[in-house]
C-alpha atoms as a PDB file:
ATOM      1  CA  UNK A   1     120.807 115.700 112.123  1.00  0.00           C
ATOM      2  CA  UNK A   2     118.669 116.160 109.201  1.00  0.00           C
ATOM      3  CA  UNK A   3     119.517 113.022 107.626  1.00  0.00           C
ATOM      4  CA  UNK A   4     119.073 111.139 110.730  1.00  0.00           C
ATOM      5  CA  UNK A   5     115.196 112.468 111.041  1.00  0.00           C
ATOM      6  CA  UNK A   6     114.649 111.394 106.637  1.00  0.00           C
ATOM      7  CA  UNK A   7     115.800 107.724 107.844  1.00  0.00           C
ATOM      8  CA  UNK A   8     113.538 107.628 110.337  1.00  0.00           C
ATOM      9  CA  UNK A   9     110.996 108.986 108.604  1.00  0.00           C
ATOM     10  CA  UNK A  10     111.695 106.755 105.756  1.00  0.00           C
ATOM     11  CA  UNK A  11     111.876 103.447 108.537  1.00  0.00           C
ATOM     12  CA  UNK A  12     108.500 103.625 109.464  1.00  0.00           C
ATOM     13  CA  UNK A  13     107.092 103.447 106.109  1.00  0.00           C
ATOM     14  CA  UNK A  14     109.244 100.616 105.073  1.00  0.00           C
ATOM     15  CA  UNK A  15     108.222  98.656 108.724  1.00  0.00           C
ATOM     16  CA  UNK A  16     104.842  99.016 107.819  1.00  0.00           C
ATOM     17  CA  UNK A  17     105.361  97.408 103.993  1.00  0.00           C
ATOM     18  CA  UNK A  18     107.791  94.397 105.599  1.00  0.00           C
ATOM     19  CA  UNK A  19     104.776  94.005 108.063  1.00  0.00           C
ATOM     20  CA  UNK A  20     102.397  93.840 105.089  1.00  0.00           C
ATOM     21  CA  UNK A  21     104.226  91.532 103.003  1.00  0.00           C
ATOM     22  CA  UNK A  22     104.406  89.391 106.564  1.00  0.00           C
ATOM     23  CA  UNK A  23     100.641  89.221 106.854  1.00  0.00           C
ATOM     24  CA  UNK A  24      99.770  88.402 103.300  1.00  0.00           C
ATOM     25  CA  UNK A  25     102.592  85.786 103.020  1.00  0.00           C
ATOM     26  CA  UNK A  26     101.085  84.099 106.117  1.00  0.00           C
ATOM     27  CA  UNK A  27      97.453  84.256 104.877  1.00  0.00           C
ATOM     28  CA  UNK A  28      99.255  81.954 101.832  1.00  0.00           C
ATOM     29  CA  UNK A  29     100.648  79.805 104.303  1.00  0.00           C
ATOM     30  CA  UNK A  30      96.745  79.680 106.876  1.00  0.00           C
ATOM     31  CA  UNK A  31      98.852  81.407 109.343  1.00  0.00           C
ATOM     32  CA  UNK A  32      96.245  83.648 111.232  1.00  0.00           C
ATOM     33  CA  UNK A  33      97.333  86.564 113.514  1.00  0.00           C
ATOM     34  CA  UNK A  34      95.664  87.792 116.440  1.00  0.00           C
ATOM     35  CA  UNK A  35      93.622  90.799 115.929  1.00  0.00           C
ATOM     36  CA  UNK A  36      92.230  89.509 112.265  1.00  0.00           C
ATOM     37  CA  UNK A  37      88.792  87.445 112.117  1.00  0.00           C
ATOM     38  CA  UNK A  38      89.862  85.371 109.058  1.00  0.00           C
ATOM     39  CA  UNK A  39      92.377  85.243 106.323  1.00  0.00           C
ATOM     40  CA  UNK A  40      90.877  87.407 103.836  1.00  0.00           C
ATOM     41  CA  UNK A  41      90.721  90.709 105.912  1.00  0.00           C
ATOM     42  CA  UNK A  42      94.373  89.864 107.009  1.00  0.00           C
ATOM     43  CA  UNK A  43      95.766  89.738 103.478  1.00  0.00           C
ATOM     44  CA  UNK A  44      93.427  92.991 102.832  1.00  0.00           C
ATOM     45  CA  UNK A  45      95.070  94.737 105.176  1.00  0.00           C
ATOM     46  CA  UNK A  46      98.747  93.296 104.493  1.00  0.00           C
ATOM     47  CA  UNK A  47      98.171  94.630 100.712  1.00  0.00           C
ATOM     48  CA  UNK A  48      96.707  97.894 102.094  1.00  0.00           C
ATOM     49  CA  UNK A  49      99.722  98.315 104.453  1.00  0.00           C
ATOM     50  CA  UNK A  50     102.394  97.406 101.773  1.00  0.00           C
ATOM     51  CA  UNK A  51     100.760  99.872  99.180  1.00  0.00           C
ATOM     52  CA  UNK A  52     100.720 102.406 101.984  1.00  0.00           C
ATOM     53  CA  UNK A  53     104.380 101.937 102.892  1.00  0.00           C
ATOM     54  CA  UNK A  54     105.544 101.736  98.980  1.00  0.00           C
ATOM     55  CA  UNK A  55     104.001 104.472  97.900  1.00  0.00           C
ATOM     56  CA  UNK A  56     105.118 106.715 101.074  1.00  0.00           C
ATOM     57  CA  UNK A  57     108.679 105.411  99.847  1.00  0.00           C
ATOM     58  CA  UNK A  58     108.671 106.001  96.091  1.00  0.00           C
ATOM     59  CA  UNK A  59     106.940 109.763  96.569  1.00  0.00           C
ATOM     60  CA  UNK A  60     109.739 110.521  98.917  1.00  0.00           C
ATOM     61  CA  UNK A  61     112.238 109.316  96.589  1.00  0.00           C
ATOM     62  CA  UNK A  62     110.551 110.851  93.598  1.00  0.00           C
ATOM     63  CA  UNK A  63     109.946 114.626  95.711  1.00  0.00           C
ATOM     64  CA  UNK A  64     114.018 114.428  96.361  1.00  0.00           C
ATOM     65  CA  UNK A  65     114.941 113.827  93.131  1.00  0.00           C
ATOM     66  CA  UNK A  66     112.387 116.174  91.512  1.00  0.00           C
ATOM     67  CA  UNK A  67     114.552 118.763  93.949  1.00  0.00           C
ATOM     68  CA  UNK A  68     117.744 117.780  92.391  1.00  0.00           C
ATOM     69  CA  UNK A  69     116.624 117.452  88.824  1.00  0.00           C
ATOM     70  CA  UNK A  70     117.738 113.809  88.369  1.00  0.00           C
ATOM     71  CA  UNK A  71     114.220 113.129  87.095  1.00  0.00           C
ATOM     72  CA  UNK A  72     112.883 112.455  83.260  1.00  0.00           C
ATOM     73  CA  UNK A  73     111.232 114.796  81.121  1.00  0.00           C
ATOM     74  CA  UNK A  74     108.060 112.952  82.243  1.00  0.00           C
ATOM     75  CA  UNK A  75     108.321 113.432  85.783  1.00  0.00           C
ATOM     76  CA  UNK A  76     108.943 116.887  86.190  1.00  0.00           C
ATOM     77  CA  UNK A  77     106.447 119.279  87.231  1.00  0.00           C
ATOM     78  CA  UNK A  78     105.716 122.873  85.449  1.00  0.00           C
ATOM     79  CA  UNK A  79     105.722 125.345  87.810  1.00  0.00           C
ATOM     80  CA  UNK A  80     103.772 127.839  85.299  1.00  0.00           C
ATOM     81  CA  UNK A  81     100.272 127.618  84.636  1.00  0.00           C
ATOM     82  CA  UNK A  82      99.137 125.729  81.532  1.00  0.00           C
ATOM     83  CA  UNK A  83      97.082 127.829  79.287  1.00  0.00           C
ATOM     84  CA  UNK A  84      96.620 125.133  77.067  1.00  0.00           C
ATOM     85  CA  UNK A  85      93.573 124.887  78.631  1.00  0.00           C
ATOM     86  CA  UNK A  86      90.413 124.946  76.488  1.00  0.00           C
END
């Protein structure tokens, strides 16, 4: 059941980045949707919504495998404090 709920949760993020890419591949093409005034807030918002959607995406991915340890040296988080710290 649990895996069922991550798809979802992973779907809705990924609708909203196909939708993005649709709006900013129609502002190439002077397609103009409905609720947008003119071409350049509809491609602002397709970017905005496929940024959204990506990123959502790539943390989720990135938070799982951080779990797992399937991550680079780079990517892993210290769990101790740094007293490095000047």
């Amino acid at each position: 059941m649990s895996r069922i709920i991550a798809l979802i949760i992973l779907l809705i993020p990924g609708f909203l980045a196909a939708y993005g890419i649709k709006l900013m591949r129609d502002m190439v093409f002077g397609i103009q949707q409905i609720p947008f005034g003119n071409l350049a807030l509809q491609f602002v918002i397709g970017l905005l919504l496929f940024i959204i959607g990506l990123g959502f995406i790539a943390g989720f991915v990135l938070h799982r495998d951080r779990k797992k340890n399937k991550v680079q040296a780079r990517f892993k988080t210290d769990n101790q404090p740094n007293n490095k710290r000047p």
